[in-house]
C-alpha atoms as a PDB file:
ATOM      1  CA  UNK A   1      -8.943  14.314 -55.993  1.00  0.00           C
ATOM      2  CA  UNK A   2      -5.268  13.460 -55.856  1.00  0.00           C
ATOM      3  CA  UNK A   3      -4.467  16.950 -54.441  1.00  0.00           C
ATOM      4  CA  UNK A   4      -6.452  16.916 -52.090  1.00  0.00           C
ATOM      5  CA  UNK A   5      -5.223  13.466 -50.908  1.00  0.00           C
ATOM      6  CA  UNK A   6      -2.089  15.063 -50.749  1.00  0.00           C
ATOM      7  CA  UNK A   7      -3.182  17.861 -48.933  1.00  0.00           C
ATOM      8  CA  UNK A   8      -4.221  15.293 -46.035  1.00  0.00           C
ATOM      9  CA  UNK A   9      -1.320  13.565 -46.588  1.00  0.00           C
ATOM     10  CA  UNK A  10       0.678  16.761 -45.854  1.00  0.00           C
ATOM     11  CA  UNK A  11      -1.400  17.294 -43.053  1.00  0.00           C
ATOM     12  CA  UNK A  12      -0.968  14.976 -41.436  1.00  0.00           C
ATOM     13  CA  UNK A  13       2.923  14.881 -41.805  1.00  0.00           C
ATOM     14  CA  UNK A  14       2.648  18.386 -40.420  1.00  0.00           C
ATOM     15  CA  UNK A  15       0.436  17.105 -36.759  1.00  0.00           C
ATOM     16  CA  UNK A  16       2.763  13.979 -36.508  1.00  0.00           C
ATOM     17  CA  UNK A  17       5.877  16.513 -36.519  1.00  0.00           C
ATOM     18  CA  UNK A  18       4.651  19.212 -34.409  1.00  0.00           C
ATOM     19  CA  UNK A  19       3.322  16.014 -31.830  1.00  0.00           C
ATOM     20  CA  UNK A  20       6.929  14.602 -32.264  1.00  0.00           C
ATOM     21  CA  UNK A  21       8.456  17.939 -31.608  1.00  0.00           C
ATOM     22  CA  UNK A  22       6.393  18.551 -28.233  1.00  0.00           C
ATOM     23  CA  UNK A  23       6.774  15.141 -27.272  1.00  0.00           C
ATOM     24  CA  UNK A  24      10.851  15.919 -27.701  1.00  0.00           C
ATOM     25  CA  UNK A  25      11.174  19.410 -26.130  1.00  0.00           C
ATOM     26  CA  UNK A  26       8.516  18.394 -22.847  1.00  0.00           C
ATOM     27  CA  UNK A  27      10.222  14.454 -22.386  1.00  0.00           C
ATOM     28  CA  UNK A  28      11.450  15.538 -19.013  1.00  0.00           C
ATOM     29  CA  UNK A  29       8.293  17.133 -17.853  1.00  0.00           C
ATOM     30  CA  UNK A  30       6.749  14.152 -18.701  1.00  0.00           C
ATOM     31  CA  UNK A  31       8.997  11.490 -17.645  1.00  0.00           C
ATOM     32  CA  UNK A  32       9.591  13.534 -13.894  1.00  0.00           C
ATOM     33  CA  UNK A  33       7.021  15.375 -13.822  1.00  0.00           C
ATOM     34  CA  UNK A  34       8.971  17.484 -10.757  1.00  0.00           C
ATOM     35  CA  UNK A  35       6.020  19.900 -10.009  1.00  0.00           C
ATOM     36  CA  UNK A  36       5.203  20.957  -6.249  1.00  0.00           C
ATOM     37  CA  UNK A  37       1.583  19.112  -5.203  1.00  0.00           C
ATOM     38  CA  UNK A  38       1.150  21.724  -2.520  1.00  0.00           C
ATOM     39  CA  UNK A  39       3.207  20.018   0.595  1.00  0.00           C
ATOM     40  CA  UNK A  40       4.671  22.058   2.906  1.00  0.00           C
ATOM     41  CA  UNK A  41       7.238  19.455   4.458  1.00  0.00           C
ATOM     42  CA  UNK A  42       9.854  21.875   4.346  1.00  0.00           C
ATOM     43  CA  UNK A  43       8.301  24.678   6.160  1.00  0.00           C
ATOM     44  CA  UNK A  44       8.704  25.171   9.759  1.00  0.00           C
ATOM     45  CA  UNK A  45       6.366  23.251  12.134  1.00  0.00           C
ATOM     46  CA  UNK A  46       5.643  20.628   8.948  1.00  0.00           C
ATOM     47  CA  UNK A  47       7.757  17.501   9.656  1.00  0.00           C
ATOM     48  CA  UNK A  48       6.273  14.097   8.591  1.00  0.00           C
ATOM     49  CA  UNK A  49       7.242  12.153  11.433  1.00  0.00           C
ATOM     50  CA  UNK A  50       7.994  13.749  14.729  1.00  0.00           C
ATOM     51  CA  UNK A  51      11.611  12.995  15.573  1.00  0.00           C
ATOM     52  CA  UNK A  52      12.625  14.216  12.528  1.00  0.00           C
ATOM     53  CA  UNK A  53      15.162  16.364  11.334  1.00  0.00           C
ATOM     54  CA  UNK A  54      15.615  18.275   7.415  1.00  0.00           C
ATOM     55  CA  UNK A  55      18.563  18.148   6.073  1.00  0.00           C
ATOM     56  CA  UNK A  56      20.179  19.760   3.157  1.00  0.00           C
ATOM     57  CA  UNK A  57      23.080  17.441   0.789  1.00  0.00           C
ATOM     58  CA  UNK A  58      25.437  19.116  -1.223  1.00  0.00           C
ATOM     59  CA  UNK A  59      26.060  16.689  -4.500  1.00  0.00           C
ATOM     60  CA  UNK A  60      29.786  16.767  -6.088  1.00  0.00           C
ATOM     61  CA  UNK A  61      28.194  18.953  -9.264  1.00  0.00           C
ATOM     62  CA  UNK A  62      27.152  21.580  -6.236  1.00  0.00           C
ATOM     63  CA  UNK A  63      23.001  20.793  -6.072  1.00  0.00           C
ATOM     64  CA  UNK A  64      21.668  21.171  -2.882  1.00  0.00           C
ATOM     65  CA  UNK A  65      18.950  18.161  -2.100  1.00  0.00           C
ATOM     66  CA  UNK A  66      16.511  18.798   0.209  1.00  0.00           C
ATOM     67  CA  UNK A  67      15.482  15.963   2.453  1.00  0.00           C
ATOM     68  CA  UNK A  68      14.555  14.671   6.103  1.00  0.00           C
ATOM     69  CA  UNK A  69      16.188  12.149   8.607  1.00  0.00           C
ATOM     70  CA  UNK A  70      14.933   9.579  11.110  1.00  0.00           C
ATOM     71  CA  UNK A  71      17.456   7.806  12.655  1.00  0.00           C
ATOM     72  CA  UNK A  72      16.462   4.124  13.535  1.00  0.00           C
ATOM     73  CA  UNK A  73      15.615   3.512  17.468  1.00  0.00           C
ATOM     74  CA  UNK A  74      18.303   1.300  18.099  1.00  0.00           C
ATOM     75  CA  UNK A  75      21.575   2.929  17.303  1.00  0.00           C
ATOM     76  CA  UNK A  76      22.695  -0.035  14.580  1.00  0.00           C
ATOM     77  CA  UNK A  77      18.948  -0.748  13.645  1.00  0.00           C
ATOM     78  CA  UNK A  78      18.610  -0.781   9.882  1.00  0.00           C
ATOM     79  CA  UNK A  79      18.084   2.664   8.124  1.00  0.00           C
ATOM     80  CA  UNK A  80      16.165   2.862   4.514  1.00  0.00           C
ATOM     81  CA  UNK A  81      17.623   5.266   1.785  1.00  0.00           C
ATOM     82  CA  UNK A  82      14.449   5.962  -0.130  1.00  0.00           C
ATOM     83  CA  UNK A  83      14.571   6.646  -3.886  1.00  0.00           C
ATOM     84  CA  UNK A  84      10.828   8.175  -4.725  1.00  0.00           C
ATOM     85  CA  UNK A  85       8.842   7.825  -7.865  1.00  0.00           C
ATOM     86  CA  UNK A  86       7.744  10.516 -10.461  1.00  0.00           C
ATOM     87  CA  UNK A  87       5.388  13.786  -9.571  1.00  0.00           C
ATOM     88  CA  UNK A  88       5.241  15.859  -6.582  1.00  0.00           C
ATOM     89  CA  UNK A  89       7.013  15.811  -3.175  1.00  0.00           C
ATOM     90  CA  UNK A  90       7.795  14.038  -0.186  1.00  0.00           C
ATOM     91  CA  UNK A  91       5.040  14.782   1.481  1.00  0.00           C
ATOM     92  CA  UNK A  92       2.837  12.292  -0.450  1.00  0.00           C
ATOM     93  CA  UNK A  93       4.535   9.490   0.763  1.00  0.00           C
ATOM     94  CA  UNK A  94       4.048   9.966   5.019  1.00  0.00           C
ATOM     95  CA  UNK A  95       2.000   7.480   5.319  1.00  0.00           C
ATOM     96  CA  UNK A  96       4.982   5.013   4.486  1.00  0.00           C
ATOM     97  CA  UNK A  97       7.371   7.125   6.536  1.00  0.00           C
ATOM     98  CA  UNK A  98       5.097   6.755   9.770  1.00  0.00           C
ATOM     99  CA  UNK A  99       5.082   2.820   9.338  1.00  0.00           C
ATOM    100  CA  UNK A 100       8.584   3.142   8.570  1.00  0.00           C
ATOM    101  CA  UNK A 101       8.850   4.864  11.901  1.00  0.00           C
ATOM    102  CA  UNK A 102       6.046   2.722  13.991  1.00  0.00           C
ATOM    103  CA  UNK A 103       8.343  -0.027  13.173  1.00  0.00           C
ATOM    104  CA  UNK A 104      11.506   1.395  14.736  1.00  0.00           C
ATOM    105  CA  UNK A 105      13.727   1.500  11.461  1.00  0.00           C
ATOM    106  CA  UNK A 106      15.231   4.889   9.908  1.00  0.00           C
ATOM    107  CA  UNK A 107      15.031   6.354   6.761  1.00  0.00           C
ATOM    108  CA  UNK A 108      16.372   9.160   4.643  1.00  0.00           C
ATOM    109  CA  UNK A 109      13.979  10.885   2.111  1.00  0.00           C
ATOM    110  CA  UNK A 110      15.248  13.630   0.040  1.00  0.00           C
ATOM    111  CA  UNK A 111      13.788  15.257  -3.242  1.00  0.00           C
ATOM    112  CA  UNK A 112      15.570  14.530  -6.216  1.00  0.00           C
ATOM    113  CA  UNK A 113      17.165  17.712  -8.410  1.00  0.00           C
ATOM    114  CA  UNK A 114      14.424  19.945  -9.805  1.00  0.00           C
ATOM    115  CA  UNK A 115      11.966  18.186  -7.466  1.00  0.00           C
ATOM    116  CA  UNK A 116      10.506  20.155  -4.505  1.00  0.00           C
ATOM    117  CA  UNK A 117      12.650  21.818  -2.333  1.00  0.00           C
ATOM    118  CA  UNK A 118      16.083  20.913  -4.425  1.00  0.00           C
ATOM    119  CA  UNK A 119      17.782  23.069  -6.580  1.00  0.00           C
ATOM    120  CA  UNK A 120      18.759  22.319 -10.494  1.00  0.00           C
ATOM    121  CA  UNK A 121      16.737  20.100 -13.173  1.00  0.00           C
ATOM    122  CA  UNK A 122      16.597  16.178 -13.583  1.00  0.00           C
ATOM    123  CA  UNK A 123      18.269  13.729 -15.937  1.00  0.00           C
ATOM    124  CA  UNK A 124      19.095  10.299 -15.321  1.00  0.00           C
ATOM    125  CA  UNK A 125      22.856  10.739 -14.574  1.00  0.00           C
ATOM    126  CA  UNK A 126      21.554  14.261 -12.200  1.00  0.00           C
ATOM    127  CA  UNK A 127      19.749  11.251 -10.545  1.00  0.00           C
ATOM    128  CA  UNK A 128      22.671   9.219 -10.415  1.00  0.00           C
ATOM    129  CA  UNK A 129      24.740  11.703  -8.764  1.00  0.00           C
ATOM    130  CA  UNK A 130      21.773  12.534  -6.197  1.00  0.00           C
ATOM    131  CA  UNK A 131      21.678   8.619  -5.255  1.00  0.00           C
ATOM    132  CA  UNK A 132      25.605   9.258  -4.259  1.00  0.00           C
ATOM    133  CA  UNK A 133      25.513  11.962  -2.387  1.00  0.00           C
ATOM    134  CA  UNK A 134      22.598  10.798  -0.254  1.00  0.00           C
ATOM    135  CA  UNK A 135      24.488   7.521  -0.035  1.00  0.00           C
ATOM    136  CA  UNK A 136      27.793   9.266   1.468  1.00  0.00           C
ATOM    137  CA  UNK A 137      25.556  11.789   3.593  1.00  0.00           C
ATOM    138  CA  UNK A 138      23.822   8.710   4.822  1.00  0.00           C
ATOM    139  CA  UNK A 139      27.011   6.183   5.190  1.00  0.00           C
ATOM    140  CA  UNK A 140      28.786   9.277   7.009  1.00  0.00           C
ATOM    141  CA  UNK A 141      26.164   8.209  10.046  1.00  0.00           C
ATOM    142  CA  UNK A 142      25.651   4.654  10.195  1.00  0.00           C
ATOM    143  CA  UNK A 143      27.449   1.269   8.896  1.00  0.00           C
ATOM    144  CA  UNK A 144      26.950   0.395   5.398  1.00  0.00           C
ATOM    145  CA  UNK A 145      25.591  -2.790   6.158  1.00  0.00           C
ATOM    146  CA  UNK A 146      22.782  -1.119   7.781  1.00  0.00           C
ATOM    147  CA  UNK A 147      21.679   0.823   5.009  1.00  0.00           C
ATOM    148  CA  UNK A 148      18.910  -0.512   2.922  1.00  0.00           C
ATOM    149  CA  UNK A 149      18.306   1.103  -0.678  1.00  0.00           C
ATOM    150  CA  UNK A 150      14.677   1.014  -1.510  1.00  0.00           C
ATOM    151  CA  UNK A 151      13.819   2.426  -5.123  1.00  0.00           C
ATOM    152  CA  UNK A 152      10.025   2.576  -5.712  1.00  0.00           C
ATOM    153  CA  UNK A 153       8.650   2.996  -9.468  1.00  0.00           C
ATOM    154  CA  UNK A 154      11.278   5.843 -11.328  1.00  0.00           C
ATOM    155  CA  UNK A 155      13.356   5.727  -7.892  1.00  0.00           C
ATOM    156  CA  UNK A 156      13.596   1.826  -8.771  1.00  0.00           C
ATOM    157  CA  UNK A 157      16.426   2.301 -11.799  1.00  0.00           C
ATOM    158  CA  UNK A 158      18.206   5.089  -9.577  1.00  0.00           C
ATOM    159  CA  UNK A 159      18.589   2.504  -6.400  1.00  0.00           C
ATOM    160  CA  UNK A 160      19.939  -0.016  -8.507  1.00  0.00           C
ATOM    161  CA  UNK A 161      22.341   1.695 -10.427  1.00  0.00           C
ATOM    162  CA  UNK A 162      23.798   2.500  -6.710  1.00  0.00           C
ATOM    163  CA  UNK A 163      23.821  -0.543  -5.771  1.00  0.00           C
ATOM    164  CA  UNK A 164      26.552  -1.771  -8.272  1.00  0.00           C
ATOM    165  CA  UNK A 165      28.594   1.059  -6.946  1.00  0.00           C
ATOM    166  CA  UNK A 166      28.573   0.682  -3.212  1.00  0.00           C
ATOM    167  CA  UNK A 167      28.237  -1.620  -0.763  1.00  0.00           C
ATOM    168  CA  UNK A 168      24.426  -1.946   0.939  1.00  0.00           C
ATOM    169  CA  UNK A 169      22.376  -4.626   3.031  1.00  0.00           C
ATOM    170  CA  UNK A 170      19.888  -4.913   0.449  1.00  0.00           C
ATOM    171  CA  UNK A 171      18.182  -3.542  -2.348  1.00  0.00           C
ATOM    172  CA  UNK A 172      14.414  -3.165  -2.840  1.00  0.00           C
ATOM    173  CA  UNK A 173      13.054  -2.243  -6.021  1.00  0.00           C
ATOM    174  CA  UNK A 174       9.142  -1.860  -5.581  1.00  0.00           C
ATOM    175  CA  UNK A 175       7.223  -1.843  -8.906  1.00  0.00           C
ATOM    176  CA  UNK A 176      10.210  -1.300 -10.932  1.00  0.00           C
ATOM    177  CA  UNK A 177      11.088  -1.370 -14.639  1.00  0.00           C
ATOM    178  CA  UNK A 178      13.304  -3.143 -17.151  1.00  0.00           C
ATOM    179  CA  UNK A 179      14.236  -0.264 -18.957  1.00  0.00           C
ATOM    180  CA  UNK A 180      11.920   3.229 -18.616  1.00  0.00           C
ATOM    181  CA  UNK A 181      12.106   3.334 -22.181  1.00  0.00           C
ATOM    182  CA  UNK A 182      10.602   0.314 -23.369  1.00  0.00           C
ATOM    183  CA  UNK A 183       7.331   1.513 -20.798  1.00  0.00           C
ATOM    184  CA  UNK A 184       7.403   4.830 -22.902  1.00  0.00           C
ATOM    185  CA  UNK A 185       7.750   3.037 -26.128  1.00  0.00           C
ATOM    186  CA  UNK A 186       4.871   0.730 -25.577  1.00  0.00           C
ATOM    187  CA  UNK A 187       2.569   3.610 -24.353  1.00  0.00           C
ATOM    188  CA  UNK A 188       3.457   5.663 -27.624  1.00  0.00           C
ATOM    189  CA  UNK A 189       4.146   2.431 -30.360  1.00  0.00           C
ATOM    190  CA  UNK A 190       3.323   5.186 -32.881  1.00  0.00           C
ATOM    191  CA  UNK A 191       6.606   7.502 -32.396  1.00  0.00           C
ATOM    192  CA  UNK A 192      10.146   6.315 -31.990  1.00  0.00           C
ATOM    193  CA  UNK A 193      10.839   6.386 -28.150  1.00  0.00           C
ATOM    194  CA  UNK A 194      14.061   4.528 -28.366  1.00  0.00           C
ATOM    195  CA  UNK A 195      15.514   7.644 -30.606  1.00  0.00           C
ATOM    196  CA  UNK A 196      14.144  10.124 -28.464  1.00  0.00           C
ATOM    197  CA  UNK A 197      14.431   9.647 -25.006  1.00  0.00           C
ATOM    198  CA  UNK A 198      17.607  11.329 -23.308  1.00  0.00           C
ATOM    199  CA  UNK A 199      16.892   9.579 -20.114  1.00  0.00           C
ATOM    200  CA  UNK A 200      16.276   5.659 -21.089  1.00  0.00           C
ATOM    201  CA  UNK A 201      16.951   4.224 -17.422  1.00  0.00           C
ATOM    202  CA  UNK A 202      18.031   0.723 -18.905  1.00  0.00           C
ATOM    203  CA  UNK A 203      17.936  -1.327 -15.613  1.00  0.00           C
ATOM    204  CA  UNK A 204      18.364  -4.629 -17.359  1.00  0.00           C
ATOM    205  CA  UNK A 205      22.000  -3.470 -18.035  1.00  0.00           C
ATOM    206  CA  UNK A 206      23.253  -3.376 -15.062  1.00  0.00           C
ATOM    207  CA  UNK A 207      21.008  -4.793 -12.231  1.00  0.00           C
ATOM    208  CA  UNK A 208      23.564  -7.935 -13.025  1.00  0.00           C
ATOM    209  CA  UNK A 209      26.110  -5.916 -11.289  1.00  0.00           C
ATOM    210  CA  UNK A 210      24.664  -5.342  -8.316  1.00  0.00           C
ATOM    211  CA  UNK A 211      26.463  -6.128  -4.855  1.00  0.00           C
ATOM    212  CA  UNK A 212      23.584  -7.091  -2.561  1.00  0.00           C
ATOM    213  CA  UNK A 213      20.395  -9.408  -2.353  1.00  0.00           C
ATOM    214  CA  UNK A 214      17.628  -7.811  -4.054  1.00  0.00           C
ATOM    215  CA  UNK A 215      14.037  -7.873  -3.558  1.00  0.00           C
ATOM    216  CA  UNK A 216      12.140  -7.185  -6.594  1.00  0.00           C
ATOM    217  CA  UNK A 217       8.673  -7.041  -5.547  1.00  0.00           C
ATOM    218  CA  UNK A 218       5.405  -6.313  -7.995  1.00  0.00           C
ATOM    219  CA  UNK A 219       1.514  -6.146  -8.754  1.00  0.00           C
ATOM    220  CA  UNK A 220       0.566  -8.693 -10.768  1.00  0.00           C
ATOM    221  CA  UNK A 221      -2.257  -6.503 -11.752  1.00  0.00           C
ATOM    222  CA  UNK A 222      -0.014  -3.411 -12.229  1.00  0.00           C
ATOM    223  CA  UNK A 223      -1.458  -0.926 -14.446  1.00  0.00           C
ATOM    224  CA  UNK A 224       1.795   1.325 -15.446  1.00  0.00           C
ATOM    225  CA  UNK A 225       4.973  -0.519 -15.600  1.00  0.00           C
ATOM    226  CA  UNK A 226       3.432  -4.205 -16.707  1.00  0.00           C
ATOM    227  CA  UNK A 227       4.234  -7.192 -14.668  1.00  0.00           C
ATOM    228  CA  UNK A 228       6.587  -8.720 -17.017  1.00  0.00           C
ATOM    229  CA  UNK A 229       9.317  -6.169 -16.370  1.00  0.00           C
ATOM    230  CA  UNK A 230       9.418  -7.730 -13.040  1.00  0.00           C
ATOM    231  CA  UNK A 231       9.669 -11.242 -14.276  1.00  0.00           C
ATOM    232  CA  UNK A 232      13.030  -9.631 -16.395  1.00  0.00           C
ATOM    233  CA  UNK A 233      14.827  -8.184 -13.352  1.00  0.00           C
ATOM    234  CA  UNK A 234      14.444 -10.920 -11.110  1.00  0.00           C
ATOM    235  CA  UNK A 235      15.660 -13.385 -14.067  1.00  0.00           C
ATOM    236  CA  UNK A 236      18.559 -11.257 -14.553  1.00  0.00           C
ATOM    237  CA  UNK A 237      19.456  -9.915 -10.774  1.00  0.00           C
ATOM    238  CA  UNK A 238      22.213 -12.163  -9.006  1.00  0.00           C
ATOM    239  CA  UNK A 239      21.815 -14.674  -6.183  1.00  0.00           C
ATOM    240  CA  UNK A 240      20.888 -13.685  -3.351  1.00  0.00           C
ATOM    241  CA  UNK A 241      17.757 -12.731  -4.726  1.00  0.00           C
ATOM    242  CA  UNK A 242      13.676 -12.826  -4.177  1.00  0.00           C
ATOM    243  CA  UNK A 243      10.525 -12.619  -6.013  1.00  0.00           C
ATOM    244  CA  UNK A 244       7.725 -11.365  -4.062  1.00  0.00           C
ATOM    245  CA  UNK A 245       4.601 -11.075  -6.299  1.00  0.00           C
ATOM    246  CA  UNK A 246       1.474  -8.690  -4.873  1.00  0.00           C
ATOM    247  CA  UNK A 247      -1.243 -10.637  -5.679  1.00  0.00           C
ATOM    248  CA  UNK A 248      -3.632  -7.983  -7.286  1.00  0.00           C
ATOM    249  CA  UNK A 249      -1.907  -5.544  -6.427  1.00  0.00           C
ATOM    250  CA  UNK A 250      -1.687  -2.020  -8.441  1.00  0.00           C
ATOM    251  CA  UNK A 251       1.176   0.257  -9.187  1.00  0.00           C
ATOM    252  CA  UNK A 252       0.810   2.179  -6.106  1.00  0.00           C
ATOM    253  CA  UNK A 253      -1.360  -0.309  -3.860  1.00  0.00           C
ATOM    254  CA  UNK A 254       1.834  -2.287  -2.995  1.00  0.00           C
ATOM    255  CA  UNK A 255       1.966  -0.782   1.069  1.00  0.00           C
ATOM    256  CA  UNK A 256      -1.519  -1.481   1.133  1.00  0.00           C
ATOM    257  CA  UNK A 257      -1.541  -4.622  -0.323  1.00  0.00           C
ATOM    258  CA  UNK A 258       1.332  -5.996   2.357  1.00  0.00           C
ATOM    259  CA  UNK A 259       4.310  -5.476   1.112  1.00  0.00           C
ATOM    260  CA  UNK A 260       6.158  -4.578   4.048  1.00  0.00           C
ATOM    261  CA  UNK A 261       5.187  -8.149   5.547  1.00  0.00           C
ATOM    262  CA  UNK A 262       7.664  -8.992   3.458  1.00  0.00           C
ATOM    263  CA  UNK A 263      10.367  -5.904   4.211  1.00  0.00           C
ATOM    264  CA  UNK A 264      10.809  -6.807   7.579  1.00  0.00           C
ATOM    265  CA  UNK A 265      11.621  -9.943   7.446  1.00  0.00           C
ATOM    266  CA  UNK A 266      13.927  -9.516   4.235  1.00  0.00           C
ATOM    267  CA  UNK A 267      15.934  -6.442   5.678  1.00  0.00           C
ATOM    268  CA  UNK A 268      16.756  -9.195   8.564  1.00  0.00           C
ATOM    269  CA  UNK A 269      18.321 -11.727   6.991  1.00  0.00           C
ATOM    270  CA  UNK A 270      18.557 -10.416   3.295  1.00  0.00           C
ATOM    271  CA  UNK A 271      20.761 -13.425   2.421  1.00  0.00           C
ATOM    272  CA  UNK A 272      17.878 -15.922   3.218  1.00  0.00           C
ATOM    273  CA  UNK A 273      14.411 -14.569   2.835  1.00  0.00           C
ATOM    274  CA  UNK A 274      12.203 -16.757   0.669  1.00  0.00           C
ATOM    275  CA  UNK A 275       8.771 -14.883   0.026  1.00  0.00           C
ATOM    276  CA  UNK A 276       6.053 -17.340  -0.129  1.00  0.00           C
ATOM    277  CA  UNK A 277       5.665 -18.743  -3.880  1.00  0.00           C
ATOM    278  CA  UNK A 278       8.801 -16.617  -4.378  1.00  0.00           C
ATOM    279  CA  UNK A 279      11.234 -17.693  -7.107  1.00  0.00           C
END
């Protein structure tokens, strides 16, 4: 009886291994899951927004991003630097680009490293470098203080790790994370996370240093990076700073649910803007 307990025992040492090892060697294609969904927003004749332009940005460690440009209508109007989430391409997002547009502001969208259309493979500090280069492509063609960095879910811990390097208008971070680790961790309490991630994307470290208001905006009824990582960065962001809380909204319902209501008015007078029941 006893060897065959062992047996199991063994066993089951042997699946939690070979689970650890996958979950070790395939972190990145998990975490970024860069694959192509299909778009064609970088083929001829396929621009999101008409006005548009692709460009191409060379990064200091020699990537090329691939990306596209709409300047604001008013020469100084406000322009967004977008930082995208996990999985797929641009092309997923053009229903935000075409309110973006309707509304008369400018945006740059690239593709992160590895993503569609860019060359190399991600990692947090790749990331990092991407956010710089787009920033100095970007800065090259209009005022700093016109530039807006929005990070939405994994594009939220890249955004404000820029924005304790350079000077910006304002920060968004749209359903964004304490630390991308402690979301893995509490998704897989069984294996240790903390000791295996490469790329931890520890926002709480640093979003103290950042040299802009902030808008930290959430679903209270998000489903993938829980509510309460919210609460953390707007506790720990610096004045000038606002809380604006989606009521019921989702991870990715945030647009629909009317959070641009609250852009606009924020990107105008970022040093003031007081969401309703905002902290």
């Amino acid at each position: 009886m006893m060897r065959w307990v062992r047996f199991g025992l063994a066993g089951l040492v042997a699946v939690y291994a070979l689970v650890l090892a996958g979950m070790y060697s395939l972190q990145r294609d998990f975490i970024f899951d860069a694959r192509d969904t299909g778009g064609r927003l970088f083929e001829a004749g396929t621009l999101a927004i008409e006005g548009s332009s692709r460009v191409a940005i060379e990064t200091a460690d020699g990537e090329t991003l691939a990306g596209w440009y709409l300047p604001p209508k008013q020469k100084d109007g406000n322009v967004f630097l977008f930082f995208h989430g996990k999985g797929g391409g641009l092309e997923r997002k053009k229903w935000r680009w075409q309110r973006i547009a309707e509304h008369g502001k400018g945006v740059l969208a690239f593709s992160y490293r590895g993503f569609p259309g860019s060359t190399g493979s991600p990692s947090e500090e790749g990331l990092f470098e991407d956010a710089r280069a787009a920033f100095n492509w970007l800065s090259a063609r209009h005022s700093k203080d016109r530039i807006v960095l929005h990070g939405l879910s994994l594009g939220t811990g890249v955004a404000a790790k820029l924005a304790t390097e350079v000077e910006a208008r304002a920060l968004i971070i749209e359903a964004g994370y304490a630390a991308l680790v402690d979301v893995a961790g509490a998704r897989h309490p069984y294996f240790p996370v903390s000791l295996l991630l490469w790329d931890q994307f520890r926002t709480r470290d640093f979003i103290g240093r950042i040299k802009c208001p902030v808008m930290i905006a959430h679903g209270d009824k998000d489903t993938v990076i829980p509510f309460e990582h919210a609460e953390e960065l707007y506790a720990l962001a610096p004045e000038p700073k606002v809380f604006v809380v989606i009521p019921g909204g989702d991870h990715n319902t945030l647009v629909r649910d009317g959070i641009y209501q609250h852009i606009w008015k924020f990107i105008e007078k970022p040093d003031a803007y007081k969401a309703a029941g905002a902290g």
